[in-house]
Protein backbone atom coordinates (compact mmCIF):
# COMPACT_ATOMS: atom_id res chain seq x y z
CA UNK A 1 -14.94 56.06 -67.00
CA UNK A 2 -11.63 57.55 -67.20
CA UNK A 3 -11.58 58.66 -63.56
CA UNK A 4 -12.20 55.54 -62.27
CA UNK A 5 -9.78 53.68 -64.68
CA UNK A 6 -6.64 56.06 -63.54
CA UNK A 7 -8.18 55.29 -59.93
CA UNK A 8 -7.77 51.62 -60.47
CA UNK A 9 -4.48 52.70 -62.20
CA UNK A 10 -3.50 54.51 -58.76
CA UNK A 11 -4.38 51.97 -56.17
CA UNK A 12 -2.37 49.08 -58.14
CA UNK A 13 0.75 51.11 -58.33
CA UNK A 14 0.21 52.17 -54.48
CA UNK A 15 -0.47 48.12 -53.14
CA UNK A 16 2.29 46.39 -55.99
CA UNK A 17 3.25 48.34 -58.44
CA UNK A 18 6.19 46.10 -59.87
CA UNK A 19 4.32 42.83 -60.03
CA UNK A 20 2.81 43.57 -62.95
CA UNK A 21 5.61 44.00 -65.15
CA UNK A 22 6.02 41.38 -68.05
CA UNK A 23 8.72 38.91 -67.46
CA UNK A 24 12.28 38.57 -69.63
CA UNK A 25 11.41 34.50 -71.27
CA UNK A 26 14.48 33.51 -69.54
CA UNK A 27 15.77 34.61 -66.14
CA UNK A 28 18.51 33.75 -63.63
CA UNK A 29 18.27 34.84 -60.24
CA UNK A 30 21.30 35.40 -58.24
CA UNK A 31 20.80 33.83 -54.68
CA UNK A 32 22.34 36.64 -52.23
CA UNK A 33 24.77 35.70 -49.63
CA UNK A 34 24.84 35.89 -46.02
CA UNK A 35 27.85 38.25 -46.27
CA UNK A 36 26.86 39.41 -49.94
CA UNK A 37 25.98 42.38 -50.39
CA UNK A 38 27.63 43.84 -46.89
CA UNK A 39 24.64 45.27 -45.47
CA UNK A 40 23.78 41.45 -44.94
CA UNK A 41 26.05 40.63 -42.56
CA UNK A 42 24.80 43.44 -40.32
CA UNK A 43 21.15 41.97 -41.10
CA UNK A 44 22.01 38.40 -40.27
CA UNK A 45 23.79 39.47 -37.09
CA UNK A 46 20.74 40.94 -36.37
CA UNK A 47 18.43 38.37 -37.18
CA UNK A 48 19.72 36.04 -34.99
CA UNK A 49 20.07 38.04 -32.13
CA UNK A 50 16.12 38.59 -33.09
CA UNK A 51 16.03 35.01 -32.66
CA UNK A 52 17.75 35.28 -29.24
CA UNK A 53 14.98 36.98 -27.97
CA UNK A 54 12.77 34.74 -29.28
CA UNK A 55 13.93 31.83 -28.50
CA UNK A 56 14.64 33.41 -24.61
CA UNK A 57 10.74 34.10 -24.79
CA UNK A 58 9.36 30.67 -25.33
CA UNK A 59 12.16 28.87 -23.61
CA UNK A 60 10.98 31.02 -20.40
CA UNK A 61 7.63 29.56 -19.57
CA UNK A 62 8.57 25.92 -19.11
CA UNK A 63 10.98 27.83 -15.96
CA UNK A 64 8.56 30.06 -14.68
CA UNK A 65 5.86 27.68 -14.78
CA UNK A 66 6.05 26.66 -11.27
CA UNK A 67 6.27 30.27 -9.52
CA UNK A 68 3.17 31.24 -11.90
CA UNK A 69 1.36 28.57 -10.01
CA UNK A 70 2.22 29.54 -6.76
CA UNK A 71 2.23 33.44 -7.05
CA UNK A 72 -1.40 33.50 -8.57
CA UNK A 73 -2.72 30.14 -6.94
CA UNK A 74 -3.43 28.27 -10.17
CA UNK A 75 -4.28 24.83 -11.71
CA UNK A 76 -2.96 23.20 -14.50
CA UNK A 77 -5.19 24.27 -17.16
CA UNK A 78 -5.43 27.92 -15.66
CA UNK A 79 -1.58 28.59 -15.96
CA UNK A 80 -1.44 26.99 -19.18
CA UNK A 81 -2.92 30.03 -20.55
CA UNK A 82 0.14 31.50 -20.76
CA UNK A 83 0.91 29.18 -23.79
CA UNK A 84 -2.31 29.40 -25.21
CA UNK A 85 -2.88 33.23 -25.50
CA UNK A 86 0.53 34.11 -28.20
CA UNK A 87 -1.99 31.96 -30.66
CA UNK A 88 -3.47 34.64 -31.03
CA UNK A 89 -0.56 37.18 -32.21
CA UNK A 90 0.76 34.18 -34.23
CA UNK A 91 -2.49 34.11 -36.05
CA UNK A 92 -2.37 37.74 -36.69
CA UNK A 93 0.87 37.14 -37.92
CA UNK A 94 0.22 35.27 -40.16
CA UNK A 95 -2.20 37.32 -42.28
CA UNK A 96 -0.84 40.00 -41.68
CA UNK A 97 2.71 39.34 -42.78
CA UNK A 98 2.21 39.80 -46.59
CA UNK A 99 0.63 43.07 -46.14
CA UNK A 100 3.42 44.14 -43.56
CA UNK A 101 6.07 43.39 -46.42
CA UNK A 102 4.05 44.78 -49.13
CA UNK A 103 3.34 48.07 -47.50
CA UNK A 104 6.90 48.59 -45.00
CA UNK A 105 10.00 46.20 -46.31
CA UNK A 106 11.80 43.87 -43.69
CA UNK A 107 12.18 47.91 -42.16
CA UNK A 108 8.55 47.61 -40.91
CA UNK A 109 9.07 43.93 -39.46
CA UNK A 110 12.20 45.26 -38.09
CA UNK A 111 10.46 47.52 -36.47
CA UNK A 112 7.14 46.41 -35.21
CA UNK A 113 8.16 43.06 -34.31
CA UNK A 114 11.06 44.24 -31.39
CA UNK A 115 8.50 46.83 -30.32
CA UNK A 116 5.81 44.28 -29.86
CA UNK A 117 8.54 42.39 -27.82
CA UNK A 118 9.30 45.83 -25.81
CA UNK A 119 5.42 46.81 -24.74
CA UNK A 120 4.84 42.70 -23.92
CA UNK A 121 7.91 42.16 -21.34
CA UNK A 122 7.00 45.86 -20.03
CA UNK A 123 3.54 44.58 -19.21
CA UNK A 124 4.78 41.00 -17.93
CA UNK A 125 7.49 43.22 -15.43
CA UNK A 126 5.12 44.90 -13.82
CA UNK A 127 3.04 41.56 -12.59
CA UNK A 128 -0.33 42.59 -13.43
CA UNK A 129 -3.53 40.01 -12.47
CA UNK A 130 -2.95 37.01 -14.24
CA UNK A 131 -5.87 37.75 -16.83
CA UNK A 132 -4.01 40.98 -17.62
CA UNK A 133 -1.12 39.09 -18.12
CA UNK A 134 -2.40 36.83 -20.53
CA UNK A 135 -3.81 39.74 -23.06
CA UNK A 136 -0.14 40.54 -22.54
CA UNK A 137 1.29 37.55 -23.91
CA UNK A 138 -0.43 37.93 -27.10
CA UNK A 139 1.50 40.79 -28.23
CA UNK A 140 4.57 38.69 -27.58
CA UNK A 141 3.07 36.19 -29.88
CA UNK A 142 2.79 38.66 -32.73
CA UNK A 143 6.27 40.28 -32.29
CA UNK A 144 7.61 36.48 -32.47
CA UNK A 145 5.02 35.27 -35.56
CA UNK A 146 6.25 38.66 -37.55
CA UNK A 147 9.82 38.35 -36.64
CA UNK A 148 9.96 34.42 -37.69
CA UNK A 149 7.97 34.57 -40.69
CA UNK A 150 10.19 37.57 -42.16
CA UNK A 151 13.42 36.32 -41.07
CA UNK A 152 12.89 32.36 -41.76
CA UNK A 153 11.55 33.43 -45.42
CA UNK A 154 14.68 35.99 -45.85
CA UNK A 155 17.51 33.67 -45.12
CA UNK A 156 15.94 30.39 -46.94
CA UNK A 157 16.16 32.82 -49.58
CA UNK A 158 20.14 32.66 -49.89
CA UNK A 159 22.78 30.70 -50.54
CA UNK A 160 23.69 27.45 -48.50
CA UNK A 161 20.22 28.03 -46.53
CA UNK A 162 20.91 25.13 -44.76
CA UNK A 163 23.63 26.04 -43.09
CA UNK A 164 22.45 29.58 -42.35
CA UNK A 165 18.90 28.76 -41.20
CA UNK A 166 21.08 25.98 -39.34
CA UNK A 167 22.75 28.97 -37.64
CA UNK A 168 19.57 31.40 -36.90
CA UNK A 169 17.93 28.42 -35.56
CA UNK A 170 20.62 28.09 -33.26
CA UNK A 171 20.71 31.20 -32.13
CA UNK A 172 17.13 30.24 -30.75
CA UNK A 173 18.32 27.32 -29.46
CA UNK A 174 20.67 29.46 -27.21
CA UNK A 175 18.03 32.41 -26.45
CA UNK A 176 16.20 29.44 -24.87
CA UNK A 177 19.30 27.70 -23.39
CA UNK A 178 19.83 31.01 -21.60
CA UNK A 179 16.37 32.24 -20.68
CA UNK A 180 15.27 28.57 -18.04
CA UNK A 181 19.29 28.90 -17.05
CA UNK A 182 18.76 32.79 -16.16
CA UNK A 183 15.44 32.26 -14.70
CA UNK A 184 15.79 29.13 -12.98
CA UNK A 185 19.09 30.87 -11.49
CA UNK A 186 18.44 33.91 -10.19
CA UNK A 187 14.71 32.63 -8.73
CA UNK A 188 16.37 29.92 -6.83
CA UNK A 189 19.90 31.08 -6.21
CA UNK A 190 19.37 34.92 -6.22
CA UNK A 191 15.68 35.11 -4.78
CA UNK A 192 14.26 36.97 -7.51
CA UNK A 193 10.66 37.32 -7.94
CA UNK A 194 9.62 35.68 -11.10
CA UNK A 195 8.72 38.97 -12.76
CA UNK A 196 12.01 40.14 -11.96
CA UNK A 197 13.37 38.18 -14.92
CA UNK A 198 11.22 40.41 -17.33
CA UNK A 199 13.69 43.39 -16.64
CA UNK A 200 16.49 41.46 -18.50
CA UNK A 201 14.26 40.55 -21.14
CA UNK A 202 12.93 44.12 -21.50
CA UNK A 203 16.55 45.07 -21.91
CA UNK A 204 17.41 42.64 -25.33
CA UNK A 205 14.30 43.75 -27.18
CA UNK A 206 15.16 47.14 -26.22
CA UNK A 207 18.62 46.52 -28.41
CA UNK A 208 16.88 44.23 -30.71
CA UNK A 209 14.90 47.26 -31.72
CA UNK A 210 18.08 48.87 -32.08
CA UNK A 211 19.68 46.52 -34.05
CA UNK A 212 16.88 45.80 -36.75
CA UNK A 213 15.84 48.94 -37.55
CA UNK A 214 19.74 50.30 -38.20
CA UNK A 215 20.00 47.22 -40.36
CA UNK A 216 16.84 47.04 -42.33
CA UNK A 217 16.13 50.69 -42.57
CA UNK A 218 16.93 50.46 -46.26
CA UNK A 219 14.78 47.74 -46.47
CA UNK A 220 11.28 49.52 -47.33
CA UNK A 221 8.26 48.01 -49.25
CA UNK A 222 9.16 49.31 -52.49
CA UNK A 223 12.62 47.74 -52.36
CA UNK A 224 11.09 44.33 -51.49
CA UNK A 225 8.52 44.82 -54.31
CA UNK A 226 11.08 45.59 -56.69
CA UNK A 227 13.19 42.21 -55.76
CA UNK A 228 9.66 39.81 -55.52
CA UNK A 229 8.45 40.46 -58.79
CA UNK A 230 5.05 38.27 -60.04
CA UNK A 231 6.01 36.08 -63.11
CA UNK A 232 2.37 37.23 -64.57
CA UNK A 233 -0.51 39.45 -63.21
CA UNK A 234 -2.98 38.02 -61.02
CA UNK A 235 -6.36 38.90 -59.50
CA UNK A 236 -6.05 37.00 -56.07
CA UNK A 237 -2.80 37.97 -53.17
CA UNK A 238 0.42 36.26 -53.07
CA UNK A 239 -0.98 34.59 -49.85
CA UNK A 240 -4.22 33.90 -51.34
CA UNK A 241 -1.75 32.10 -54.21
CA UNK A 242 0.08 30.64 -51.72
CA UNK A 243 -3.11 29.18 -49.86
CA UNK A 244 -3.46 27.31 -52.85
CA UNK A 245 -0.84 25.72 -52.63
CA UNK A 246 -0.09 21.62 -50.63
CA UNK A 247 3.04 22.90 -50.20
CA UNK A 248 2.16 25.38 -48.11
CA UNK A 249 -0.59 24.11 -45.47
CA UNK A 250 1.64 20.48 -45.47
CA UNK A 251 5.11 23.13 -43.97
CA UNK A 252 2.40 24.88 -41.67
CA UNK A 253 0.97 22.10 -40.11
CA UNK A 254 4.25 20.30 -40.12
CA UNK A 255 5.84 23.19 -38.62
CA UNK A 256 2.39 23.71 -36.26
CA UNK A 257 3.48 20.57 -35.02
CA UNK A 258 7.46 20.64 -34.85
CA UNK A 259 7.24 23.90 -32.12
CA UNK A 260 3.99 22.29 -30.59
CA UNK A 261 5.82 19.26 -29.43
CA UNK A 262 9.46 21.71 -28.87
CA UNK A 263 7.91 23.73 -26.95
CA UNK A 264 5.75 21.50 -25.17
CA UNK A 265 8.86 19.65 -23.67
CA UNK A 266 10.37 22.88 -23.24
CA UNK A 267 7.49 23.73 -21.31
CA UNK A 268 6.42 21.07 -19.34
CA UNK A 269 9.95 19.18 -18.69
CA UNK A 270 10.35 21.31 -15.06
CA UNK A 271 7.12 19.97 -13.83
CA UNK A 272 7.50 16.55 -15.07
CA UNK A 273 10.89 15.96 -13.84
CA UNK A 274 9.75 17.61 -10.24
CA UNK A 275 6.88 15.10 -9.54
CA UNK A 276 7.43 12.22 -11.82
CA UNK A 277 11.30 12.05 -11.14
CA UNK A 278 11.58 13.45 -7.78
CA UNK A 279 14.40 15.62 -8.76
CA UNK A 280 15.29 19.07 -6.66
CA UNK A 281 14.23 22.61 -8.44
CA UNK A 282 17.24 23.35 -9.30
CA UNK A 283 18.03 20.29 -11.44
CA UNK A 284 15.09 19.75 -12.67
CA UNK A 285 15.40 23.38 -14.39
CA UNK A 286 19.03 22.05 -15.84
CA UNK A 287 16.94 19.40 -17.19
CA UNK A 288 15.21 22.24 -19.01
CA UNK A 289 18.16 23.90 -20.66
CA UNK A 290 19.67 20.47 -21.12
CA UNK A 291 16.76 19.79 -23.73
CA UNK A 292 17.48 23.46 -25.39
CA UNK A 293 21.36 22.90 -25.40
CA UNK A 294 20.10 20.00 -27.45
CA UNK A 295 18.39 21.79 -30.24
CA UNK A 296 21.00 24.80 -30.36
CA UNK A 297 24.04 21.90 -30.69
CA UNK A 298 21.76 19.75 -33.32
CA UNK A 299 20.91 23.25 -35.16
CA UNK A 300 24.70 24.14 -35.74
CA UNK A 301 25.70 20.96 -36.09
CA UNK A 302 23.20 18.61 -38.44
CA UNK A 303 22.99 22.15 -40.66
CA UNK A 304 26.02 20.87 -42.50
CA UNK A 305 24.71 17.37 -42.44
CA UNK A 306 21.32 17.87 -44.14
CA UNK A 307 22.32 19.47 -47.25
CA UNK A 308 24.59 16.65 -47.83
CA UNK A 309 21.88 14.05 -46.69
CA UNK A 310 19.26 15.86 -48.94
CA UNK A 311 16.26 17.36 -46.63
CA UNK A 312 13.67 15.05 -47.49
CA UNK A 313 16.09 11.85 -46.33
CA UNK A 314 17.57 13.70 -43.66
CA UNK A 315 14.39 14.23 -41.68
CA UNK A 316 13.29 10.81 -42.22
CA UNK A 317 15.87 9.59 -40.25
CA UNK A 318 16.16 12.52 -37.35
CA UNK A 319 12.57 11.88 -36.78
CA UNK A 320 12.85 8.17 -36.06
CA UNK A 321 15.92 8.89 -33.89
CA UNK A 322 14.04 11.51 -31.63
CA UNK A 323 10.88 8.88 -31.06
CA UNK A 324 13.37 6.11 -30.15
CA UNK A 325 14.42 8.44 -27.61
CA UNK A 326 11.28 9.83 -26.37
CA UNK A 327 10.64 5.60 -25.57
CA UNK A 328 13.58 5.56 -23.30
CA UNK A 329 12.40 8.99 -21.80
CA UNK A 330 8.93 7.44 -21.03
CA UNK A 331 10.06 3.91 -20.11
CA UNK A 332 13.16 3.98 -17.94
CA UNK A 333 11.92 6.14 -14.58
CA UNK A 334 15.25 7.43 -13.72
CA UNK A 335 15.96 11.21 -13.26
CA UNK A 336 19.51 11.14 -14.93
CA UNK A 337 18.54 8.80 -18.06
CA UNK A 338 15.29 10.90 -18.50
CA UNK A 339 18.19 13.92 -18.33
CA UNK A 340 20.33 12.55 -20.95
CA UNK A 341 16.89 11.13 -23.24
CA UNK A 342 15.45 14.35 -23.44
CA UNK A 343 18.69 16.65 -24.29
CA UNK A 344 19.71 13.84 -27.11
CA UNK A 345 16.35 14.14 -28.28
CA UNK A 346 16.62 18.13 -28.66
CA UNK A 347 19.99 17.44 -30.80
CA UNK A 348 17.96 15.78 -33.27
CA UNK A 349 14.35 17.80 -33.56
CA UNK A 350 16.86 20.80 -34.07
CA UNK A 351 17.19 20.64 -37.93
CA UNK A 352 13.57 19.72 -38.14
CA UNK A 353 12.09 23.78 -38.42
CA UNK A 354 15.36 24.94 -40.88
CA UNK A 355 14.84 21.70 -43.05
CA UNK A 356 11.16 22.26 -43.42
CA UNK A 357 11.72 25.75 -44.87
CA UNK A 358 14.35 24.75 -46.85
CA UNK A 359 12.08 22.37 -48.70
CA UNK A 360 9.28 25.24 -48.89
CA UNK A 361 11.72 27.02 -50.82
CA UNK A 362 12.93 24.85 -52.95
CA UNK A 363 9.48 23.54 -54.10
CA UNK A 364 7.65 27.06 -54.48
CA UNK A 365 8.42 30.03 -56.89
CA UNK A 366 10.58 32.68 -55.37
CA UNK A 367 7.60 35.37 -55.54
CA UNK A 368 5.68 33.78 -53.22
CA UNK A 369 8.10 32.63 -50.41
CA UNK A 370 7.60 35.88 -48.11
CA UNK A 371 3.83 34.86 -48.26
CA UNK A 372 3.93 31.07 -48.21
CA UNK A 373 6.90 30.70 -45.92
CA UNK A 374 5.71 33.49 -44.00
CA UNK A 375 2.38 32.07 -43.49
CA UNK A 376 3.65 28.48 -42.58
CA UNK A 377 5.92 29.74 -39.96
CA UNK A 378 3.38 31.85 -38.30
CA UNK A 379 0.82 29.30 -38.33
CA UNK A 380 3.63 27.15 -36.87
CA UNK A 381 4.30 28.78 -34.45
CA UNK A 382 0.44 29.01 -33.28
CA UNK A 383 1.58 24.73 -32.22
CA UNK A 384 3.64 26.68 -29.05
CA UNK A 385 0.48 27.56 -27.90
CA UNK A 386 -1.72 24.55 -28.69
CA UNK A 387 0.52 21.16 -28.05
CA UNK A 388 1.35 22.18 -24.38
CA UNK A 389 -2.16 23.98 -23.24
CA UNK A 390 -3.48 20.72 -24.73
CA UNK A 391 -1.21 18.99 -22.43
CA UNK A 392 -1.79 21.16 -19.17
CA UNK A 393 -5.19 20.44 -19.83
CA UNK A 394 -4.93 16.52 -20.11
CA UNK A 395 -2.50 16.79 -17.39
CA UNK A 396 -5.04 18.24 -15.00
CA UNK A 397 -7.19 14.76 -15.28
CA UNK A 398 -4.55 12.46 -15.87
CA UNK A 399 -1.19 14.00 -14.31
CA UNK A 400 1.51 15.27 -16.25
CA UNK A 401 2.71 11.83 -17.26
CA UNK A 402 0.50 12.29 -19.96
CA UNK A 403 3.25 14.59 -21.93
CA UNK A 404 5.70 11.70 -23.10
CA UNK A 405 2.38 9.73 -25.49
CA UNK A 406 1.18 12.64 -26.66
CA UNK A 407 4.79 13.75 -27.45
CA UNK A 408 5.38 10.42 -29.48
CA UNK A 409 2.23 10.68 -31.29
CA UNK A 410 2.88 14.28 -32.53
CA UNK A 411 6.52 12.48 -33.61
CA UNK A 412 4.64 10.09 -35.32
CA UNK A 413 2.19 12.54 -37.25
CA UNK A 414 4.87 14.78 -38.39
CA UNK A 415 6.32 11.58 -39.90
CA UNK A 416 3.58 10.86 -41.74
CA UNK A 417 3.23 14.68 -42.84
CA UNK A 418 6.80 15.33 -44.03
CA UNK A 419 6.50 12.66 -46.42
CA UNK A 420 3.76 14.23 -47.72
CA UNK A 421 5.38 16.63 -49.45
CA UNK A 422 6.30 16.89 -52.96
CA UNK A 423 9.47 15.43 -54.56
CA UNK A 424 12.22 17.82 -53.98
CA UNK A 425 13.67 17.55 -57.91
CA UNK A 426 16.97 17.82 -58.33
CA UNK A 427 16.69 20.46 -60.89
CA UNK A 428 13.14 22.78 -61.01
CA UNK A 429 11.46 25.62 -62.49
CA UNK A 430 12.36 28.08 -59.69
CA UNK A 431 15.98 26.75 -59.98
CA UNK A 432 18.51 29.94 -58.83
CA UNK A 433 21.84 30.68 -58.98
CA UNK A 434 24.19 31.15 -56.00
CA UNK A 435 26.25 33.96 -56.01
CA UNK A 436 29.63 31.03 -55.86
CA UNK A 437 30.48 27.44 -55.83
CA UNK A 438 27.09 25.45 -54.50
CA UNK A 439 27.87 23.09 -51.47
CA UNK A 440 24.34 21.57 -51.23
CA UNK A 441 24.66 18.81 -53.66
CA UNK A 442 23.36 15.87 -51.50
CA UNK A 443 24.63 12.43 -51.24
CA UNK A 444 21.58 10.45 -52.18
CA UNK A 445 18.49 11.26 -53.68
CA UNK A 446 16.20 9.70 -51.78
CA UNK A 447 12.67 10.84 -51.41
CA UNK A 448 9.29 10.09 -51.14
CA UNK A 449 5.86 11.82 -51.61
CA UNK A 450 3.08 9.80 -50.19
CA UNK A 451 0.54 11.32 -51.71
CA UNK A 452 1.89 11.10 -55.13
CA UNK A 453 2.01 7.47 -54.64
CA UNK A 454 -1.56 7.16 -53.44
CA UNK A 455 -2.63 9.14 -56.11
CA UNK A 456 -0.84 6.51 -58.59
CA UNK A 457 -2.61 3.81 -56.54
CA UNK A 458 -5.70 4.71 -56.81
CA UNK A 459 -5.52 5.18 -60.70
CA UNK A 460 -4.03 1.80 -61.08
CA UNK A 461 -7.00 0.22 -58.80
CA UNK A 462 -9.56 2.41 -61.11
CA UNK A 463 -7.82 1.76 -64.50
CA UNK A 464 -7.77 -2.67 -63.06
């Protein structure tokens, strides 16, 4: 009996030895800063170039799109693989994210993540058959689920989120501003092959490998343990915890939707504006990084207006905004208007992803924000697989017209599921303290939670 108590002893301290510990009755926690302590500078710099990548990664299929048909001879639904295989790493990253902080820190993200990147574009440069090159894909998928899952749940973490998620969000935006631009240019102008690209891309995860690791080698699991402490002990995971939460599965399938539809446009915008606008290959790739100038300008920008706003409000009115755009993208059949819909529309779906884990953090305990966050931005990012191989293969019956109502359905439906999230309180249990003068008081408090208010509904109805 004693043996196999100090062997239960053993394995707890080796999986989470801190969380465990009782709890002072009253606590402050000091929010870190993006430039507090200085090792997080060098970590945010490298974060977003992380994000870079990233963002250069899914921003390149929607460009290469059209020489993947033609190189391997496929249809619609064939080539659409591409997007549909990373599910499959995003998945994985998911579950496995907890575990991966747990066991290695931010130091193991920082470096499995990059190197997942590195062994992916090595595999896509050397242009294997295209159901080689799928598998491949996948371990992009995972190097991008880790990476965002880590680094989205990190930064929400500090103080004035907003405004930094604002900024690492943006940095995507111009990995995929870049990435159609690069592509686009040196395949047309240059007469690249399309794997050609790759080589450039092999070259920025080489340095984001660089780059994380020297940052977050401090970063190990027992230093991460240390700073997530449980409030009480617990049989079940954090992201078992976490899966119990409506926060959580309303930010993932929010967020599963968000990069569905983003990346969908992203993805599909080339072919749509070469056969349903008649524009040149050129321009119609401009059309492309038009959309992704869009999100990186909105990111940067509306970051500083959505504090002040308050998230909740804020998103109910981008939202709105974006579908009355995606109307004049579908209804007026002209190549410049559908030029000018589309990148206005990016501008505001930008602050959608930052806002959304803003609000996860706000309305969950600190502890369980790697997990929760993690998760939802993982399984979110599974929608840039699903949304536009859903739409390559409606497009293969009904023609790629068929993006713009599925696009303002999915606007519609991640309406409906923002406000179904909690009331953002102005003041909470998991309340913390940033480390100087708070500048995310908002304006007005306006916010709803629909199913709070069906839940009041239906007792009134019951108590009648």
């Amino acid at each position: 009996m004693a043996g196999s108590s100090d062997q239960t002893s053993q394995a707890s301290v080796q999986n989470d030895p801190v969380e465990f510990l009782p709890q002072p009755s009253t606590t402050v926690r000091v929010l870190e800063r993006w430039d507090h302590p200085r090792i997080n500078v060098y970590r945010t710099l490298a974060t977003f170039f992380s994000f870079i990548i990233m963002g250069a990664n899914d921003a390149a299929y929607g460009a290469l799109i059209p020489y993947l048909e033609k190189y391997y001879h496929l249809t619609y639904v064939v080539v659409s693989l591409v997007f549909l295989s990373p599910l499959v790493g995003y998945a994985g990253a998911a579950l496995l994210n907890n575990f991966v902080h747990i066991r290695a820190g931010q130091r193991g993200v920082a470096f499995i993540a990059p190197f997942c990147h590195l062994a992916a574009y090595l595999g896509i440069a050397l242009h294997p058959p295209y159901p080689v090159l799928v598998v491949v894909f996948i371990l992009a998928g995972f190097g991008n689920g880790l990476a965002d899952a880590a680094w989205n749940a990190w930064i929400g973490n500090m103080a004035n989120s907003n405004e930094v998620l604002g900024f690492l969000h943006g940095f995507y935006g111009i990995g995929a501003v870049l990435s159609p631009l690069a592509a686009t240019t040196l395949i047309t102008k240059a007469g690249w092959s399309w794997y050609a690209f790759y080589y450039i891309m092999l070259g920025g995860a080489a340095i984001e490998l660089l780059t994380s690791l020297f940052s977050f080698w401090n970063a190990t699991g027992t230093v991460y343990r240390e700073s997530n402490p449980r409030l009480a002990a617990a049989k079940e995971s954090r992201l078992q915890e976490s899966l119990s939460s409506r926060v959580t599965w309303v930010a993932a399938l929010f967020l599963l939707g968000y990069v569905g539809a983003e990346v969908a446009i992203g993805g599909w915008i080339v072919i749509f504006m070469l056969r349903e606008r008649g524009g040149e290959e050129f321009a119609s790739g401009m059309v492309s990084t038009g959309f992704w100038t869009g999100i990186a300008i909105g990111r940067f920008a509306l970051g500083f207006v959505t504090p002040k706003l308050g998230e909740k409000f804020a998103v109910m009115i981008y939202i709105p905004l974006a579908m009355a755009l995606q109307l004049v993208f579908w209804l007026v059949p002209q190549f410049h208007v559908s030029a000018v819909a589309v990148s206005l529309q990016g501008f505001f779906l930008g602050p959608l992803f930052p806002a959304a884990i803003v609000a996860a953090t706000r309305l969950l305990p600190p502890y369980l924000h790697v997990s929760a966050i993690g998760f939802a931005a993982a399984f979110g990012g599974g929608g840039a697989a699903v949304l536009p191989f859903g739409i390559g293969a409606l497009a293969q019956g009904k023609g790629v017209q068929i993006l713009q109502p599925v696009i303002l359905a999915m606007l519609s439906i991640l309406l409906a599921l923002w406000l179904c999230l909690p009331a953002i309180k102005k003041t909470s249990a998991f309340e913390t303290a940033p480390a100087g003068p708070s500048s995310e008081r908002p304006w007005f408090n306006i916010d709803i939670d629909l199913v709070d208010a069906g839940r009041r509904v239906i007792r009134k109805s019951r108590g009648g």
